[in-house]
Protein backbone atom coordinates (compact mmCIF):
# COMPACT_ATOMS: atom_id res chain seq x y z
CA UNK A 1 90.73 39.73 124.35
CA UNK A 2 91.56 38.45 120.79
CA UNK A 3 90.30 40.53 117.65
CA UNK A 4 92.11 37.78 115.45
CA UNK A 5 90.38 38.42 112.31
CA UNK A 6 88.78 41.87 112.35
CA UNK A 7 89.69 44.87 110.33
CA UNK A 8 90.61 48.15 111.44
CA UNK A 9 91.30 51.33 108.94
CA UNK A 10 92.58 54.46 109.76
CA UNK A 11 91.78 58.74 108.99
CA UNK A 12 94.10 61.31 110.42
CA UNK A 13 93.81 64.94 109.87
CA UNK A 14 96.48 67.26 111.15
CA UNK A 15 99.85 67.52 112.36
CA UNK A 16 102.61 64.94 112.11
CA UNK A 17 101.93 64.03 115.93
CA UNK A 18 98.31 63.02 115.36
CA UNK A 19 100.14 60.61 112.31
CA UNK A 20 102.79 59.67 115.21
CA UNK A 21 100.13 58.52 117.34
CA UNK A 22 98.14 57.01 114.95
CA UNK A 23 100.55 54.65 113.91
CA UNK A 24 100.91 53.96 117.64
CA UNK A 25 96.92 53.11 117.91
CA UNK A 26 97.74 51.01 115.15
CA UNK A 27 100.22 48.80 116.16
CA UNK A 28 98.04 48.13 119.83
CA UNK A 29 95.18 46.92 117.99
CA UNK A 30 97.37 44.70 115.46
CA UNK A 31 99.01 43.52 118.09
CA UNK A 32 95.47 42.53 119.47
CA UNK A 33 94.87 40.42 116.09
CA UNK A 34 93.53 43.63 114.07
CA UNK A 35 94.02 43.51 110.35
CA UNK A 36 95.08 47.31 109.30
CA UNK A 37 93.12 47.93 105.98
CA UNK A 38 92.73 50.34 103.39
CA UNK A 39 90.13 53.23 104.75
CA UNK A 40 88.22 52.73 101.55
CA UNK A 41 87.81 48.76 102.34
CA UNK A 42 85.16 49.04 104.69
CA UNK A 43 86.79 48.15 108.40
CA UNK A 44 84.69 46.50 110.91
CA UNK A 45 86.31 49.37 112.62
CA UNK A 46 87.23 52.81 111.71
CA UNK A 47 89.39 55.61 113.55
CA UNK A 48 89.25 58.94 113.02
CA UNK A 49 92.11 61.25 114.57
CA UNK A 50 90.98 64.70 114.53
CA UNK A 51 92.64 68.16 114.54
CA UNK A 52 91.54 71.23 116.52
CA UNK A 53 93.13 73.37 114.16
CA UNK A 54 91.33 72.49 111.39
CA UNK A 55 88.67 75.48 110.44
CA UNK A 56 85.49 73.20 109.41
CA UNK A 57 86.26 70.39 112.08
CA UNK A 58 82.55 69.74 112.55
CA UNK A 59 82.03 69.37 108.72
CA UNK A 60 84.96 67.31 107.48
CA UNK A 61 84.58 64.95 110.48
CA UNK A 62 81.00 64.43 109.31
CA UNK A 63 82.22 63.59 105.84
CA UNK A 64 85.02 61.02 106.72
CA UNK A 65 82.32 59.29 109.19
CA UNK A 66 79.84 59.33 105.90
CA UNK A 67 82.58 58.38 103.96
CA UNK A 68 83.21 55.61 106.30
CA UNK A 69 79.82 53.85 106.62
CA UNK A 70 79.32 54.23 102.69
CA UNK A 71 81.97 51.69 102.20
CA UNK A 72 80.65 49.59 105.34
CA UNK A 73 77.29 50.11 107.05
CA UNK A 74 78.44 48.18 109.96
CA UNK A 75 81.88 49.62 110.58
CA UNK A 76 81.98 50.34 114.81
CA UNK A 77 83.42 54.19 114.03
CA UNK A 78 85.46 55.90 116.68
CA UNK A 79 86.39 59.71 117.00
CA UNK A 80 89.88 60.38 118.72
CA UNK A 81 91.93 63.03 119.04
CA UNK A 82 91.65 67.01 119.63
CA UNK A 83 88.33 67.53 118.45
CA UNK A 84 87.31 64.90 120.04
CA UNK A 85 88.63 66.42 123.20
CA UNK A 86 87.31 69.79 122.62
CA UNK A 87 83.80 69.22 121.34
CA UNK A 88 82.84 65.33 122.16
CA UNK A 89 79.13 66.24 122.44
CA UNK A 90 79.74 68.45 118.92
CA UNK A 91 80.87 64.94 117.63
CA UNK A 92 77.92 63.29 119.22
CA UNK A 93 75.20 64.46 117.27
CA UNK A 94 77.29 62.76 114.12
CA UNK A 95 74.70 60.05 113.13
CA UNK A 96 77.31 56.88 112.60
CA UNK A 97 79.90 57.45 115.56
CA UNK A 98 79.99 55.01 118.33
CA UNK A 99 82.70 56.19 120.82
CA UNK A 100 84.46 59.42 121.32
CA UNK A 101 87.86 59.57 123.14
CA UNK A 102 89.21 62.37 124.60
CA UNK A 103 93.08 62.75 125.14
CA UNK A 104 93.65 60.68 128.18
CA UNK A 105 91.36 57.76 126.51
CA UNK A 106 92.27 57.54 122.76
CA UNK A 107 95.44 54.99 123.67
CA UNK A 108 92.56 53.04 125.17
CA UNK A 109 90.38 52.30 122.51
CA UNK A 110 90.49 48.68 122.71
CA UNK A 111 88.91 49.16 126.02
CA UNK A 112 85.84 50.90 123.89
CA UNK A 113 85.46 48.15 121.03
CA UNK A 114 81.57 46.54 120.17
CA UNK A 115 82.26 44.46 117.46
CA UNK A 116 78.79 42.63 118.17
CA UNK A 117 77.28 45.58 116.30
CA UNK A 118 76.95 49.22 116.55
CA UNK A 119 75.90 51.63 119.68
CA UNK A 120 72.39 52.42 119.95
CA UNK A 121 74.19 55.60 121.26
CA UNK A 122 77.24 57.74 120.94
CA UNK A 123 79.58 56.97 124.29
CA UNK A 124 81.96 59.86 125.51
CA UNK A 125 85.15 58.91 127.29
CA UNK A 126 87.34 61.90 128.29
CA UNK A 127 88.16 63.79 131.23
CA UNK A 128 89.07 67.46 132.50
CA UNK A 129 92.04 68.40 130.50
CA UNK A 130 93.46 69.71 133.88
CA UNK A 131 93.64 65.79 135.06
CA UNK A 132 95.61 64.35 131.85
CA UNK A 133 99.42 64.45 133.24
CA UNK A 134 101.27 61.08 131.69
CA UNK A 135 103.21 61.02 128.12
CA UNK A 136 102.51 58.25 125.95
CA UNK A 137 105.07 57.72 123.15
CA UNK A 138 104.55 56.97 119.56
CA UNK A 139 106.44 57.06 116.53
CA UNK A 140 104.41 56.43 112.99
CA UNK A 141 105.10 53.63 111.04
CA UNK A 142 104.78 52.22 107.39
CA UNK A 143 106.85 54.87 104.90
CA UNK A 144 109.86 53.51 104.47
CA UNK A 145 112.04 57.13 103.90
CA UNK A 146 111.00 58.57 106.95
CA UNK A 147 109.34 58.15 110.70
CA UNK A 148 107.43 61.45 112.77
CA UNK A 149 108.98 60.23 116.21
CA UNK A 150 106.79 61.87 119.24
CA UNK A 151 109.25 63.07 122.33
CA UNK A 152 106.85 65.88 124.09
CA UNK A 153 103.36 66.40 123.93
CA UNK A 154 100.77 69.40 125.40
CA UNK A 155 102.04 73.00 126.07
CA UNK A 156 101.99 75.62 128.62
CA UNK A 157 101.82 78.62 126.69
CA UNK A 158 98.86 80.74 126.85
CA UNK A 159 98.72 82.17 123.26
CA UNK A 160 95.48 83.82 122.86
CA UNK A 161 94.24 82.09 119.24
CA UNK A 162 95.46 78.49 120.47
CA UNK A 163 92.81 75.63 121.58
CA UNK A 164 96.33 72.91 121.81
CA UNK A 165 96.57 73.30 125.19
CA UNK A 166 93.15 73.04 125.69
CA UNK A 167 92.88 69.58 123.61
CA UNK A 168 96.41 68.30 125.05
CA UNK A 169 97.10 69.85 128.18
CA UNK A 170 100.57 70.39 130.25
CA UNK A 171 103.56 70.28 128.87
CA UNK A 172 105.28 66.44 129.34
CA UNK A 173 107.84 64.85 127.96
CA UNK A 174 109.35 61.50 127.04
CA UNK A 175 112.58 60.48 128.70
CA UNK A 176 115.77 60.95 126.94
CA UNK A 177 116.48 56.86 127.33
CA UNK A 178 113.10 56.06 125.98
CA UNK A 179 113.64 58.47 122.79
CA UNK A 180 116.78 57.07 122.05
CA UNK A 181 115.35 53.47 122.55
CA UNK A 182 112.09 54.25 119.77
CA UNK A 183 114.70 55.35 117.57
CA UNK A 184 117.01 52.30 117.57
CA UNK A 185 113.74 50.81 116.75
CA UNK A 186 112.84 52.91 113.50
CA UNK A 187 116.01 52.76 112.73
CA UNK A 188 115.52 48.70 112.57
CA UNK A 189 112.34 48.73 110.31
CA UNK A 190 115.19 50.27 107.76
CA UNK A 191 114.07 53.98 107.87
CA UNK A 192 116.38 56.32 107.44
CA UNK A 193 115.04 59.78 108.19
CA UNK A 194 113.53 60.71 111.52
CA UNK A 195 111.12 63.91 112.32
CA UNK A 196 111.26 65.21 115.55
CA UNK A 197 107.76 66.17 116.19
CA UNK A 198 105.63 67.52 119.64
CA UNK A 199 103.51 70.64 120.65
CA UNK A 200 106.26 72.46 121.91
CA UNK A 201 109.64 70.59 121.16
CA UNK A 202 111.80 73.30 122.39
CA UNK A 203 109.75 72.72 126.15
CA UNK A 204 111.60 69.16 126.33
CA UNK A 205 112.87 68.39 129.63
CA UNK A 206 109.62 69.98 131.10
CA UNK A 207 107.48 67.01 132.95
CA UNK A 208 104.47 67.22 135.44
CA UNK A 209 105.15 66.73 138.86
CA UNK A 210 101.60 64.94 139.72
CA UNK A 211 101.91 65.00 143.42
CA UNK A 212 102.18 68.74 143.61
CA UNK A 213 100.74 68.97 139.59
CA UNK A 214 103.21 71.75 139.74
CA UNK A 215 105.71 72.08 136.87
CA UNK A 216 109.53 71.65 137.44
CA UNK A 217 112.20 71.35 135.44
CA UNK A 218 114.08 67.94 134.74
CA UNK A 219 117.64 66.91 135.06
CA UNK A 220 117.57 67.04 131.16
CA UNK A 221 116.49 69.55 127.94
CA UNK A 222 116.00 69.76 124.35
CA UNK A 223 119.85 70.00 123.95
CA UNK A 224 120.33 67.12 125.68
CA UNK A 225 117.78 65.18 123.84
CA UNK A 226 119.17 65.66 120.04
CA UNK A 227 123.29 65.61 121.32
CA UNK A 228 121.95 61.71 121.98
CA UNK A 229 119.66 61.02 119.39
CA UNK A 230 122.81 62.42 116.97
CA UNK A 231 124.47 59.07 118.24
CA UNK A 232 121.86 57.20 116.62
CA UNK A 233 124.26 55.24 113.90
CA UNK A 234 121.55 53.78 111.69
CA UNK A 235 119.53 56.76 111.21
CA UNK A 236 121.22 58.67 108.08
CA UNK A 237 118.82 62.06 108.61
CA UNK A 238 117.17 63.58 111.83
CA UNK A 239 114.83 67.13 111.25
CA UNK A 240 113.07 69.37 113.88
CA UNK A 241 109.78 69.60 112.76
CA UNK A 242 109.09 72.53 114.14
CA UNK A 243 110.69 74.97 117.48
CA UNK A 244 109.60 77.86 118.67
CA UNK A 245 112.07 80.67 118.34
CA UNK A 246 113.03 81.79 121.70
CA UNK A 247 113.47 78.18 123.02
CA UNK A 248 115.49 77.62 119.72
CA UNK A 249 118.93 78.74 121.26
CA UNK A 250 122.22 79.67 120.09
CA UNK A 251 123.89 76.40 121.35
CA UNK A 252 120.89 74.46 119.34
CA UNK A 253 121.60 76.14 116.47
CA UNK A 254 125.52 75.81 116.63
CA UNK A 255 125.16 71.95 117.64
CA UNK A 256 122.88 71.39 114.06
CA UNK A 257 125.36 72.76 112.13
CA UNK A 258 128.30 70.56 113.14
CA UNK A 259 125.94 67.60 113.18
CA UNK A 260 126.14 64.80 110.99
CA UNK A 261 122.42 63.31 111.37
CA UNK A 262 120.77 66.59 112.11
CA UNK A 263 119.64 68.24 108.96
CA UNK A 264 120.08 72.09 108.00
CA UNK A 265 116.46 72.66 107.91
CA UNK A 266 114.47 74.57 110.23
CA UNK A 267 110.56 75.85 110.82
CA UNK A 268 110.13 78.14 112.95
CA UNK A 269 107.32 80.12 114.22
CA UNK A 270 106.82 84.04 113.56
CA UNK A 271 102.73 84.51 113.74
CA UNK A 272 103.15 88.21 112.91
CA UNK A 273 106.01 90.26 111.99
CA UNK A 274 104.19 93.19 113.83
CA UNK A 275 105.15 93.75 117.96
CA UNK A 276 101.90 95.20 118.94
CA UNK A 277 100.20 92.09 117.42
CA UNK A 278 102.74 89.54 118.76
CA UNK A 279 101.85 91.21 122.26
CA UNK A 280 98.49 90.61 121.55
CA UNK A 281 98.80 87.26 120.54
CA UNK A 282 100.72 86.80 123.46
CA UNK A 283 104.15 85.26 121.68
CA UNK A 284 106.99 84.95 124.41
CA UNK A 285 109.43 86.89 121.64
CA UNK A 286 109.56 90.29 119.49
CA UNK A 287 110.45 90.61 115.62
CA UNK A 288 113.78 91.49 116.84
CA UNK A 289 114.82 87.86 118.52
CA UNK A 290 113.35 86.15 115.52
CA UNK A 291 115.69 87.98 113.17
CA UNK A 292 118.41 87.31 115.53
CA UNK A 293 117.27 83.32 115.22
CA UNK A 294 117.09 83.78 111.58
CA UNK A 295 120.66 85.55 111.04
CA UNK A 296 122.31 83.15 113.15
CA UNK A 297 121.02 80.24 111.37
CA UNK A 298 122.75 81.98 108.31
CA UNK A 299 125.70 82.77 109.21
CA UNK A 300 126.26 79.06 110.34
CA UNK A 301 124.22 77.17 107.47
CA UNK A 302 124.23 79.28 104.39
CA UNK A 303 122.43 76.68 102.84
CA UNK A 304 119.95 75.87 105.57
CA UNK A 305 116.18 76.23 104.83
CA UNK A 306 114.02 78.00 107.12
CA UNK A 307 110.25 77.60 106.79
CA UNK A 308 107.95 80.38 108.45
CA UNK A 309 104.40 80.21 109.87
CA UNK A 310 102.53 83.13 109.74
CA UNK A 311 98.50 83.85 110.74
CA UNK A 312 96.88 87.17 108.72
CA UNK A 313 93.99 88.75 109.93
CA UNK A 314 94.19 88.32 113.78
CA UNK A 315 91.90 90.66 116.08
CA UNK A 316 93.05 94.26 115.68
CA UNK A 317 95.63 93.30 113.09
CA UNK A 318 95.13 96.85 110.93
CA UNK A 319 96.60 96.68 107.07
CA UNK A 320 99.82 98.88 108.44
CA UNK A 321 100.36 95.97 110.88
CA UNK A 322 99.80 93.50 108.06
CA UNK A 323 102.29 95.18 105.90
CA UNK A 324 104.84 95.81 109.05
CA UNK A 325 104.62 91.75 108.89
CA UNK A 326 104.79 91.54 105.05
CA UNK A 327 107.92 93.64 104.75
CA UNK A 328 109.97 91.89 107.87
CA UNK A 329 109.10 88.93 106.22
CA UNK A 330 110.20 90.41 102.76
CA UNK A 331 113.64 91.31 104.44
CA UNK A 332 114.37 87.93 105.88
CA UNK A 333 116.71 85.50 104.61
CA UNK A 334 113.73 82.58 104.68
CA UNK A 335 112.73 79.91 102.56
CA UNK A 336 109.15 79.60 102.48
CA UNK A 337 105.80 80.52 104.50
CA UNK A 338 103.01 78.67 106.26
CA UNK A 339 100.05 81.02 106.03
CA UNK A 340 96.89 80.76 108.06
CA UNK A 341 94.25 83.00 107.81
CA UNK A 342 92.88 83.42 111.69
CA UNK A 343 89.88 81.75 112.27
CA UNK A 344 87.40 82.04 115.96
CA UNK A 345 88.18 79.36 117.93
CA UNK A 346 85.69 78.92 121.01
CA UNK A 347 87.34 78.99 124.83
CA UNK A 348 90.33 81.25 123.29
CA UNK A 349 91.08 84.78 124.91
CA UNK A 350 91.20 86.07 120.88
CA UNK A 351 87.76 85.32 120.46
CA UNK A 352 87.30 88.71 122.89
CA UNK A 353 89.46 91.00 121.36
CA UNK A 354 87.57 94.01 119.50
CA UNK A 355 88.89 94.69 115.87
CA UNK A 356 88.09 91.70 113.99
CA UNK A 357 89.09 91.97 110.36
CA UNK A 358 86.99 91.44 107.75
CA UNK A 359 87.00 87.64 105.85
CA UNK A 360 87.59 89.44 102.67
CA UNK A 361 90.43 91.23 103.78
CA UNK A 362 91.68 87.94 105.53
CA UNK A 363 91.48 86.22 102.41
CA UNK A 364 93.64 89.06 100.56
CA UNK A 365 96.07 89.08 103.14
CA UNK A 366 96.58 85.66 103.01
CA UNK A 367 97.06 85.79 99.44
CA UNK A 368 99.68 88.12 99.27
CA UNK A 369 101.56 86.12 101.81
CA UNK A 370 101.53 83.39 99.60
CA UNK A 371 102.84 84.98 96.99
CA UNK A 372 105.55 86.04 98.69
CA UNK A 373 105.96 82.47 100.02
CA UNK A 374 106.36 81.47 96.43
CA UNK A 375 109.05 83.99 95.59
CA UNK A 376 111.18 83.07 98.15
CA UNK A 377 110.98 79.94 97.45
CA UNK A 378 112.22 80.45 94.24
CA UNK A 379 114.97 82.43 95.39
CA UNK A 380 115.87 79.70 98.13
CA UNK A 381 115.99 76.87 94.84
CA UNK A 382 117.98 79.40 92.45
CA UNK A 383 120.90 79.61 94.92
CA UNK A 384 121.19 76.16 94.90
CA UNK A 385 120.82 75.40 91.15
CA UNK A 386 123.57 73.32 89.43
CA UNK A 387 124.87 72.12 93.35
CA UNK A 388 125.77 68.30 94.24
CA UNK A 389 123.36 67.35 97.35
CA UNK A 390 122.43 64.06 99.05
CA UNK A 391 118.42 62.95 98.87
CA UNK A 392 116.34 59.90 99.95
CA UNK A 393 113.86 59.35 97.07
CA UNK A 394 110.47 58.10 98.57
CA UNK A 395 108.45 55.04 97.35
CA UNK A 396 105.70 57.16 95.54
CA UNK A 397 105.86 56.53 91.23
CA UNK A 398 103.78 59.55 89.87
CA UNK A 399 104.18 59.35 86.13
CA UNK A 400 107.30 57.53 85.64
CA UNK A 401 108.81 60.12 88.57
CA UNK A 402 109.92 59.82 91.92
CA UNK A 403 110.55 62.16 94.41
CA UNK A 404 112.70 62.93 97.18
CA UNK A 405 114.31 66.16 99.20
CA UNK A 406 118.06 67.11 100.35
CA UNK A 407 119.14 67.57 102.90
CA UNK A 408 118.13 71.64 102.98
CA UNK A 409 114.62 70.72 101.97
CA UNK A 410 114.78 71.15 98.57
CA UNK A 411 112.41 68.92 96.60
CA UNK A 412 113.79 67.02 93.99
CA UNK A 413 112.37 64.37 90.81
CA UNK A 414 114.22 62.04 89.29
CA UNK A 415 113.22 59.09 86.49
CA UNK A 416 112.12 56.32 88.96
CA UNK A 417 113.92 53.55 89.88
CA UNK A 418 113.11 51.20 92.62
CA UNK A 419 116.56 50.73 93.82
CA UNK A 420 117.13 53.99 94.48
CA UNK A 421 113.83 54.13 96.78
CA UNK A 422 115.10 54.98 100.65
CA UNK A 423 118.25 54.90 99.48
CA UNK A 424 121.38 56.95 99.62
CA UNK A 425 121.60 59.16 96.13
CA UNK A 426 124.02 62.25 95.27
CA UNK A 427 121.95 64.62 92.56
CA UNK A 428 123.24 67.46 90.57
CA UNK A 429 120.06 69.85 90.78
CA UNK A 430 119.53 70.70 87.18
CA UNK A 431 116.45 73.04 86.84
CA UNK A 432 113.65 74.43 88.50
CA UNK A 433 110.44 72.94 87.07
CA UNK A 434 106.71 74.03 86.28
CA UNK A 435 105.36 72.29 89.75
CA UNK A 436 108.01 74.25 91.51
CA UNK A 437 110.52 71.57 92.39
CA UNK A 438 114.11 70.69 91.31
CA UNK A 439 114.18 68.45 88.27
CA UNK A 440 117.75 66.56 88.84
CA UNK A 441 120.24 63.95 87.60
CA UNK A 442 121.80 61.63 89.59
CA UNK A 443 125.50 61.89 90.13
CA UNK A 444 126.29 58.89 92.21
CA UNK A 445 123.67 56.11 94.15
CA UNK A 446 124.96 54.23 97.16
CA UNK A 447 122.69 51.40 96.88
CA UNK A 448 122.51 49.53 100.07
CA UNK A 449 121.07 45.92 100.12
C-alpha cells in the first residue's frame, strides 16, 4: 500500500532508544510515501513513543494526544512504546487515540493505519511480554553531529523498582555484522558522532534461543562489538551511552582508553551508594566494585568524564543510608549526577517493601544530590580550564551561539558559524560561564567540504 501524500509527525519521550527507534518508524512509513512533518503541523497521522519511566505517564500522554488533535481534529493518533506496553487499556480511555502498540507491534504500525477517518474505538495490539523474542534495529536519524545507534534491547535483570523488562522483555541483541553495517550507513548521511545506546549494553552478545526460549550465550560480547565498530573510518566519535558497572570490565575500560573513535566519557549506574539498599534494590554489585570501576577509569583517563545515576528515597532507604550514598558519592572522582527521586511503579517487587519515605523527604534528598551534582561539575570543568580539546559544534543558533562538547563531555559555546557546524574544531576552553558551560575560542577548524 502507497501513503504517497499523507503526513506523519512524530512525539518521543524518554531514552535515546525510544529516539533510535523512532527514527526507525520513521523512515518505514516514508519509505511507504509518508511526508515526516513538524508535530505542530497537524499530521494526518501522529505517533507517540512513550516511556515507562516517566512519573505522570498517564497525564503527559493525555496532553501530547490533546496537543495533537488541537492542531488537527482528524489526525489517526497512535500510542507506541513502553507505556503502551504496560498500560494499553490505561491509554485506552484517552479520548483521541486510535491504536495502541505494544512492543512486538510498534515496527508494525503501517499494518494499523485508517486514513479513511478515525476509530470509532481505541484498538490494542500487543502480546505477553514473555512471547516478544526478535531484535529489531534502529539507529535515529536527522541531527547531523550525532546518531543514538540501537545494538541490544530488553534486559534480564530483576531490579526491584524497574518496569523495562516488563515493557521490553529478554535480553537480545543485534549481530556484530549488522552493527557494523548501520554504522557504515550513519557514517554516509555525514554524521560524525555515534551513541551506543540499549537497555543493558554491557548484556551484548546475550540472544534468545526461541526453540528452548532459554538464554545462552553467543559466540560474541560487548568487547567484541566496540573492538569492530572502532574500525569504523568515517565515524570521528563513538560514546557508550550508558553500562552497567559490573559488566563494564577492566579490558573495556583499557580498550577505550587506547581508542581513537571511542570517547573518554562514561555513565554509569550507582542507584545508591548504600549496600543494604543496593541489596534491596537488587543491583548485581556493592559500593566497593563501583569505586573500583570508577578508580580504574582514572587512573587510565584522567580526563575522562563519568556521569552517575542515582534514585533517593527508595523503600527503607533511612536518612543514614541517604547520607552513606551522599558521602561515597562526595568521595568519588565523578563528573556529574542523574538524580531520580523513586517513584511506585505497579507490577514491581519495590512497590511491597515496608519503609516508604516520605515525598517531602524525597524531594529534599533529591535536592541535595543535585547540588552536589552541580559542584562536581564545576570541579570536573575547572580542571580542564585553559586546555586545547577537539568538539563537534551542533546545528542549533541560540542567540548568535552555538554549541558543541569535547571529547570528555564538556560543553562548550562558541560565536556561530555555519561552517564550523559538524565539523572538526580545536577550542582553547576559556571560562566557565553563568549557564554552567565552557565559553571558548577556537584555536584551529578543520573544515571539511
Amino acid at each position: 500500500m502507497s501513503f504517497a501524500g499523507k503526513t506523519v509527525s512524530f512525539h518521543t519521550l524518554g531514552c535515546k532508544l525510544n529516539f533510535s527507534e523512532t527514527s526507525t518508524i520513521a523512515r518505514l512509513m516514508q519509505e511507504k510515501g509518508f511526508e515526516k512533518i513538524a508535530f505542530d503541523l497537524g499530521a494526518d497521522v501522529c505517533v507517540i513513543n512513550t516511556c515507562s519511566v516517566t512519573e505522570n505517564a498517564d497525564k503527559e500522554c493525555k496532553q501530547i494526544v490533546k496537543s495533537a488533535l488541537s492542531k488537527n481534529p482528524e489526525t489517526f493518533i497512535a500510542v507506541v512504546g513502553c507505556y503502551a506496553q504496560l498500560k494499553p487499556d490505561e491509554i485506552s480511555n484517552i479520548e483521541g487515540v486510535d491504536v495502541v502498540l505494544g512492543a512486538s507491534e510498534k515496527f508494525k504500525l503501517l499494518n494499523y493505519i485508517n486514513l479513511s477517518g478515525k476509530n470509532t474505538h481505541t484498538e490494542i495490539h500487543n502480546c505477553e511480554i514473555s512471547d516478544v523474542n526478535t531484535f529489531v534495529d534502529s539507529f535515529s536519524a536527522g541531527d547531523r553531529t550525532r546518531s543514538f545507534l540501537k545494538v541490544q534491547d530488553g534486559c534480564d535483570y530483576s531490579c526491584t523498582f524497574c518496569t523495562i523488562p516488563l515493557a521490553r522483555g529478554k535480553s537480545r541483541s543485534d549481530t556484530i555484522e549488522n552493527a557494523v553495517a548501520n554504522a557504515k550507513k550513519i557514517a554516509a548521511t555525514g554524521v560524525k558522532e555515534i551513541v551506543l545506546t540499549g537497555v543493558n549494553l554491557g548484556d551484548f552478545g546475550y540472544g534468545i534461543d526461541i526453540d528452548k526460549d532459554t538464554k545462552k550465550r553467543k559466540e560474541y560480547n560487548f568487547l567484541d562489538l566496540i573492538t569492530e565498530l572502532d574500525k569504523v573510518e568515517d565515524i570521528e566519535r563513538i560514546r557508550i551511552s550508558s553500562i552497567e558497572p559490573n559488566l563494564l570490565t577492566n579490558e573495556v575500560i583499557e580498550f577505550v582508553a587506547n581508542s581513537k573513535r571511542f570517547m573518554p566519557h562514561f555513565h554509569i549506574p550507582l542507584q545508591s551508594g548504600n549496600n543494604e539498599i543496593l541489596g534491596k534494590m537488587k543491583r548485581r554489585y556493592k559500593r566497593e566494585l563501583y569505586h573500583e570501576r570508577v578508580t580504574k577509569i582514572k587512573e587510565l583517563m584522567p580526563n575522562c568524564c563519568i556521569g552517575v545515576d542515582v534514585i533517593v528515597g527508595f523503600p527503607g532507604e533511612t536518612n543514614e543510608h541517604f547520607l552513606d550514598t551522599y558521602n561515597f558519592i562526595n568521595s568519588l572522582n565523578i563528573s556529574y549526577l542523574h538524580v531520580f527521586t523513586y517513584s511506585e511503579r505497579d507490577n514491581t517487587e519495590a512497590i511491597t517493601l515496608e519503609g516508604k519515605v516520605d515525598y517531602a523527604e524525597r524531594k529534599r534528598r533529591n535536592k541535595m544530590l543535585r547540588i552536589l551534582s552541580a559542584k562536581k561539575m564545576r570541579e570536573f570543568y575547572e580542571k580542564h580550564l585553559n586546555q586545547e580539546y577537539s568538539v563537534l559544534f551542533e546545528h542549533e543558533n541560540k542567540n548568535g551561539m552555538m554549541f558543541g562538547f569535547t571529547e570528555n563531555y564538556i560543553k562548550v559555546g562558541s560565536s556561530f558559524n555555519e561552517k564550523l557546524v559538524n565539523q572538526s574544531v580545536k577550542i582553547c576552553t576559556k571560562a566557565i560561564n553563568a549557564d554552567g558551560m565552557m565559553d571558548s575560542e577556537i584555536v584551529e577548524a578543520i573544515i571539511l567540504q
